[in-house]
Protein backbone atom coordinates (compact mmCIF):
# COMPACT_ATOMS: atom_id res chain seq x y z
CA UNK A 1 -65.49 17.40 -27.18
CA UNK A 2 -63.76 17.21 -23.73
CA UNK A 3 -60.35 19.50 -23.69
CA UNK A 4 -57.79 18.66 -21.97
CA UNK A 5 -55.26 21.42 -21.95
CA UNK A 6 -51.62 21.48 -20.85
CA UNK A 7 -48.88 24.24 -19.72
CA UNK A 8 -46.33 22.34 -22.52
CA UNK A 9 -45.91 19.18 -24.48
CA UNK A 10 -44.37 17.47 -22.13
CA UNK A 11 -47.22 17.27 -19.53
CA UNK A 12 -49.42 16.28 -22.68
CA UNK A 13 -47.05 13.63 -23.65
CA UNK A 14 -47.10 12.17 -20.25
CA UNK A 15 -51.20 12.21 -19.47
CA UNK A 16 -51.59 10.91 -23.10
CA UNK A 17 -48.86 8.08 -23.18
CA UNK A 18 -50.46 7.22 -19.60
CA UNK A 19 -53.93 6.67 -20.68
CA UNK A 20 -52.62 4.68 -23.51
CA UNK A 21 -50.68 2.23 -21.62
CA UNK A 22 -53.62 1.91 -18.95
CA UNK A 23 -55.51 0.55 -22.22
CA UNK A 24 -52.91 -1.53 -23.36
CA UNK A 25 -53.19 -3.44 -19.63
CA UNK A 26 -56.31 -3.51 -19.33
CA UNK A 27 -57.25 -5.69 -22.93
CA UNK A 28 -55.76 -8.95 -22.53
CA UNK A 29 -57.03 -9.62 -25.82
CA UNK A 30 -55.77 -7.61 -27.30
CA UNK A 31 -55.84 -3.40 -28.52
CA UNK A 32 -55.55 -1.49 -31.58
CA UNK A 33 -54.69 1.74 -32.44
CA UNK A 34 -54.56 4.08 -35.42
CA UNK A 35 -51.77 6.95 -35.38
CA UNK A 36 -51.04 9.98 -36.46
CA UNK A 37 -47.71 10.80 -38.34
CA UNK A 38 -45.63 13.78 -38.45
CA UNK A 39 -43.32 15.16 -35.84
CA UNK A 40 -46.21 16.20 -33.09
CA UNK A 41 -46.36 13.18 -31.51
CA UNK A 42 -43.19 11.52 -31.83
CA UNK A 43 -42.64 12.28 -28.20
CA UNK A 44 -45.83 10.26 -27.09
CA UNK A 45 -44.51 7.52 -28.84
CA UNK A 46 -41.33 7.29 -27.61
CA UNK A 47 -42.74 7.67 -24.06
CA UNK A 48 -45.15 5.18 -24.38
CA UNK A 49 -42.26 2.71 -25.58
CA UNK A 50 -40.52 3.39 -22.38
CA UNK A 51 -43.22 2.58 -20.59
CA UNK A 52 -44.59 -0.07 -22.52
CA UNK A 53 -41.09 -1.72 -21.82
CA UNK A 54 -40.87 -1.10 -18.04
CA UNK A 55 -44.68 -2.08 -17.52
CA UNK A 56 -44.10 -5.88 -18.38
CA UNK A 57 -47.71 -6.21 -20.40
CA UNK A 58 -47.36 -9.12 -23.25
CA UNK A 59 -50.74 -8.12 -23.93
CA UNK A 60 -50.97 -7.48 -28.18
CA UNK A 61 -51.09 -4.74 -29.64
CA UNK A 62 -51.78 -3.90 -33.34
CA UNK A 63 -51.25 0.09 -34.58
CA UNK A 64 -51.59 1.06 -38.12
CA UNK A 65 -50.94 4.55 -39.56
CA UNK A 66 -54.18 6.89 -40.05
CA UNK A 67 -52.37 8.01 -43.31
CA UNK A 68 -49.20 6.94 -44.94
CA UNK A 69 -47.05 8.45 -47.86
CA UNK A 70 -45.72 6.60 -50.65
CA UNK A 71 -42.44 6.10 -49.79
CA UNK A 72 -39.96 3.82 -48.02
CA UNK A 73 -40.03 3.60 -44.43
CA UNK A 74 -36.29 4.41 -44.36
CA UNK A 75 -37.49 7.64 -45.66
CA UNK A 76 -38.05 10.08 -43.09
CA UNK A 77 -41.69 11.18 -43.92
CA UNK A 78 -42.63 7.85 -43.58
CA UNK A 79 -45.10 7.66 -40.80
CA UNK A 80 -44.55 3.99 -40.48
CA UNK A 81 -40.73 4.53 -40.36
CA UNK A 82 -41.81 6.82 -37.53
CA UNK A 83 -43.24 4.57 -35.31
CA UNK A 84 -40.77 1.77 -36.20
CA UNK A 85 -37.75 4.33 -35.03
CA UNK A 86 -40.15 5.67 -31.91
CA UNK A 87 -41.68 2.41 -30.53
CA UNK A 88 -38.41 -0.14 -31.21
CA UNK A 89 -38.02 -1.06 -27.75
CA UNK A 90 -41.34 -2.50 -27.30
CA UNK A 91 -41.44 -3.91 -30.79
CA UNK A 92 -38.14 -6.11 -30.38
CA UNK A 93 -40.52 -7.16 -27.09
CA UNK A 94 -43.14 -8.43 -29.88
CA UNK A 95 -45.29 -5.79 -27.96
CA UNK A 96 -46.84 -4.42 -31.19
CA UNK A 97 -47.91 -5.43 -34.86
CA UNK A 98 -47.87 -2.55 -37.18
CA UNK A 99 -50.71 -3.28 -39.95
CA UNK A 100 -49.11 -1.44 -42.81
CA UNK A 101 -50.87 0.80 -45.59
CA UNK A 102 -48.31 -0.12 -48.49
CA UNK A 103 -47.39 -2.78 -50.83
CA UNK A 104 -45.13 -2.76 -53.71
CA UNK A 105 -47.43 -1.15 -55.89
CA UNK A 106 -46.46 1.66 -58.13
CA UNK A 107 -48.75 3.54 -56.31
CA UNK A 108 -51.84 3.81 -53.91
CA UNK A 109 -54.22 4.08 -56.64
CA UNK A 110 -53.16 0.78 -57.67
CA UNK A 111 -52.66 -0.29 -54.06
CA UNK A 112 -56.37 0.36 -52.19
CA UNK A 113 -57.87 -2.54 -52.71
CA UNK A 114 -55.76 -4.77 -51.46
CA UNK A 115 -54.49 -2.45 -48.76
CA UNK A 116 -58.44 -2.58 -47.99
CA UNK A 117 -58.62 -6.11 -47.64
CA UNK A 118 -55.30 -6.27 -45.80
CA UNK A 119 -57.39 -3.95 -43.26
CA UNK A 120 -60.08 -5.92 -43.40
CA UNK A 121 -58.65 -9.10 -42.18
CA UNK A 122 -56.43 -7.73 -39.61
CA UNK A 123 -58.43 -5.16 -38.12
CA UNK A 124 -61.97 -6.28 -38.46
CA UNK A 125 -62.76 -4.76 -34.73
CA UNK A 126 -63.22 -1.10 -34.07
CA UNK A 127 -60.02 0.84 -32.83
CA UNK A 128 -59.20 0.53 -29.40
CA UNK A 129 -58.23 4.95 -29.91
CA UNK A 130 -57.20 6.63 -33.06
CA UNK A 131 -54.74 9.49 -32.43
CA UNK A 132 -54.77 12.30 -34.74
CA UNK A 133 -53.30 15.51 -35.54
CA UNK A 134 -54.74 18.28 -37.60
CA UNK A 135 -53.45 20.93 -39.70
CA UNK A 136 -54.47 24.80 -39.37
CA UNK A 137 -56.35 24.23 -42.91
CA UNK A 138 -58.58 21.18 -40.86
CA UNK A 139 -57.10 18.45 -42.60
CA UNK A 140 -56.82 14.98 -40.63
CA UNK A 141 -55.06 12.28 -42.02
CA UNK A 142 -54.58 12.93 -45.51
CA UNK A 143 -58.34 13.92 -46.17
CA UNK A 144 -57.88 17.28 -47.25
CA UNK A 145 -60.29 20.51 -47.81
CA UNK A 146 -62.43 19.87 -50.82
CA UNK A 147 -61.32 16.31 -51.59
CA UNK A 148 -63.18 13.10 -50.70
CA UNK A 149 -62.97 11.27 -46.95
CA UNK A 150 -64.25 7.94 -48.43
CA UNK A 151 -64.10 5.57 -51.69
CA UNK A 152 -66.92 3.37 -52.40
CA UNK A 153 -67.26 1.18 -49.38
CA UNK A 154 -63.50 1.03 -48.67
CA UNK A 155 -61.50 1.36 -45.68
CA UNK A 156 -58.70 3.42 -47.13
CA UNK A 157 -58.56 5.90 -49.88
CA UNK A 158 -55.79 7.39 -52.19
CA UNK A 159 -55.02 11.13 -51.61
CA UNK A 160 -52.61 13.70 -52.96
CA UNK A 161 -51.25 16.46 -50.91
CA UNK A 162 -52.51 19.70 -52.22
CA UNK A 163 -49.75 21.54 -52.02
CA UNK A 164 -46.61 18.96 -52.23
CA UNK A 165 -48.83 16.76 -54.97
CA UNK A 166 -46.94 14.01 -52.58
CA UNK A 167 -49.10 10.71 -53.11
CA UNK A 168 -50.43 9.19 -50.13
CA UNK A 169 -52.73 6.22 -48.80
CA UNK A 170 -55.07 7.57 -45.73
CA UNK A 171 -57.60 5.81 -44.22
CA UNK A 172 -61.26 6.49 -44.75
CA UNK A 173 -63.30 8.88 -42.11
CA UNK A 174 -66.30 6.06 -41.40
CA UNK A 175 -63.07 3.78 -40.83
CA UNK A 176 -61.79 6.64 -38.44
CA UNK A 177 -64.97 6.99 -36.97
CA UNK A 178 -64.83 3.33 -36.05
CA UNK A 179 -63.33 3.18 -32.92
CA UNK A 180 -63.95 3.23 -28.91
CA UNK A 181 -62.45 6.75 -28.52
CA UNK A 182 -60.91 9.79 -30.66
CA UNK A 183 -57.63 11.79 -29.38
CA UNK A 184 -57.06 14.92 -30.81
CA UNK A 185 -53.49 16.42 -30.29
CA UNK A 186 -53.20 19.94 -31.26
CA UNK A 187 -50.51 23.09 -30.37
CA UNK A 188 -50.77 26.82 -30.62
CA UNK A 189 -54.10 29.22 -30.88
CA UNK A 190 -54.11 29.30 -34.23
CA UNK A 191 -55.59 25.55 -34.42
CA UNK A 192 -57.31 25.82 -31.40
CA UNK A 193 -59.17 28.83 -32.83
CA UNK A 194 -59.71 26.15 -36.39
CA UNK A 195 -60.93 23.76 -33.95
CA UNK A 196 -63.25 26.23 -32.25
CA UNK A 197 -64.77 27.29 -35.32
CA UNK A 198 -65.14 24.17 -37.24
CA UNK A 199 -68.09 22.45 -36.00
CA UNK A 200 -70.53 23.82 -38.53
CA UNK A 201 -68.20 24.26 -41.36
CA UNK A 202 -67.56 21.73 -44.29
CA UNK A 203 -63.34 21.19 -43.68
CA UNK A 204 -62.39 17.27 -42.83
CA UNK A 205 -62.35 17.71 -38.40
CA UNK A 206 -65.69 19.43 -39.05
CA UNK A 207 -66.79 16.00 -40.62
CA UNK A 208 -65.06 14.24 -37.53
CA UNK A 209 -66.96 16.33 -35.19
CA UNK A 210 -70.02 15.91 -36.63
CA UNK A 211 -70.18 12.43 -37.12
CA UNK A 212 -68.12 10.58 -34.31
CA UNK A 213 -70.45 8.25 -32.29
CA UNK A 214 -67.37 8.70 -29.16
CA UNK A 215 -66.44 11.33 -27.57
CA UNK A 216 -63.34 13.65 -29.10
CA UNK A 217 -60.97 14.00 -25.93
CA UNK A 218 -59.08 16.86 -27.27
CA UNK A 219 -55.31 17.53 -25.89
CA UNK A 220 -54.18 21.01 -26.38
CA UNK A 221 -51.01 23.03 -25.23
CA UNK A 222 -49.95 26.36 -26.08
């Protein structure tokens, strides 16, 4: 893991949304990106729409959601409502394709195969980055303590929030693990102490650790 650690969110946001856009330039054929939801990194995402609409790039761009729940986007714990309401600058620029994790199925049970082969077709490449968040029990995504990370040979997997029983679509860890580099965003000591410890143990970022062929740049801030 490289850290890269911050005096407040707002000098993350910046060196973060940077970095992105410099990758976003540089690909003329175009990038992808998976992305953490939640409210952590709403501010990267509105930065980088700011500067994804000053910079003048047409270059494509395709993001998908590392885990979605099983509701509307005009829901607010939709993660693709999220980026929708963060990034609309640059998507009324037809900067950005977001590859979406739901259908109209009654739910993502139903749903992961052809959410699968929806991924399949439209993001065949490794990610350009995958952003994620975790959560002080070492959750990513929605692959939670004690539940699976993968199903069968499929990109995407159905998961239930342990606590909230909330249904959700995530995608699978080897499709995670499939990409050119891994951002980490993470606050506060007490996930920086998870993070510390969690190489050797069995939660879902020890799995990430472990098994990521990149390297993990890992932005922290207290």
């Amino acid at each position: 893991m490289n850290y890269h650690t911050f005096e407040n969110f707002s000098a993350l946001t910046e060196a973060l949304s940077q970095q992105w856009l410099t990758i976003i330039e540089t690909t003329p054929d175009g990038s992808s990106f998976a992305l953490a939801g939640g409210s952590t990194p709403a501010p990267i995402y509105q930065r980088l729409d700011e500067l994804l609409a000053n910079s003048g790039t047409k270059n494509p761009v395709k993001l998908v959601a590392t885990d979605e729940r099983w509701v509307s986007d005009a829901d607010q714990q939709s993660n693709e409502g999220l980026f929708r309401r963060c990034l609309h600058t640059s998507a009324l620029n037809k900067s950005w394709k977001l590859v979406s994790l739901k259908n109209a199925s009654s739910s993502p049970e139903v749903a992961t195969d052809a959410i699968d082969d929806r991924l399949q077709i439209q993001l065949p490449r490794p990610f350009s980055a995958v952003l994620l968040g975790m959560g002080a029990d070492g959750h990513i995504a929605s692959l939670f303590p004690g539940a699976p990370t993968q199903h069968d040979h499929l990109t995407c997997l159905a998961a239930v929030h342990p606590q909230t029983r909330q249904s959700r679509m995530s995608l699978s860890l080897p499709r995670l693990l499939s990409t050119e580099r891994i951002w980490l965003v993470i606050t506060g000591a007490e996930k920086r102490q998870v993070l510390d410890n969690a190489f050797n143990g069995d939660l879902p970022v020890a799995a990430l650790l472990r098994e990521a062929s990149c390297t993990i740049d890992v932005f922290w801030c207290p």
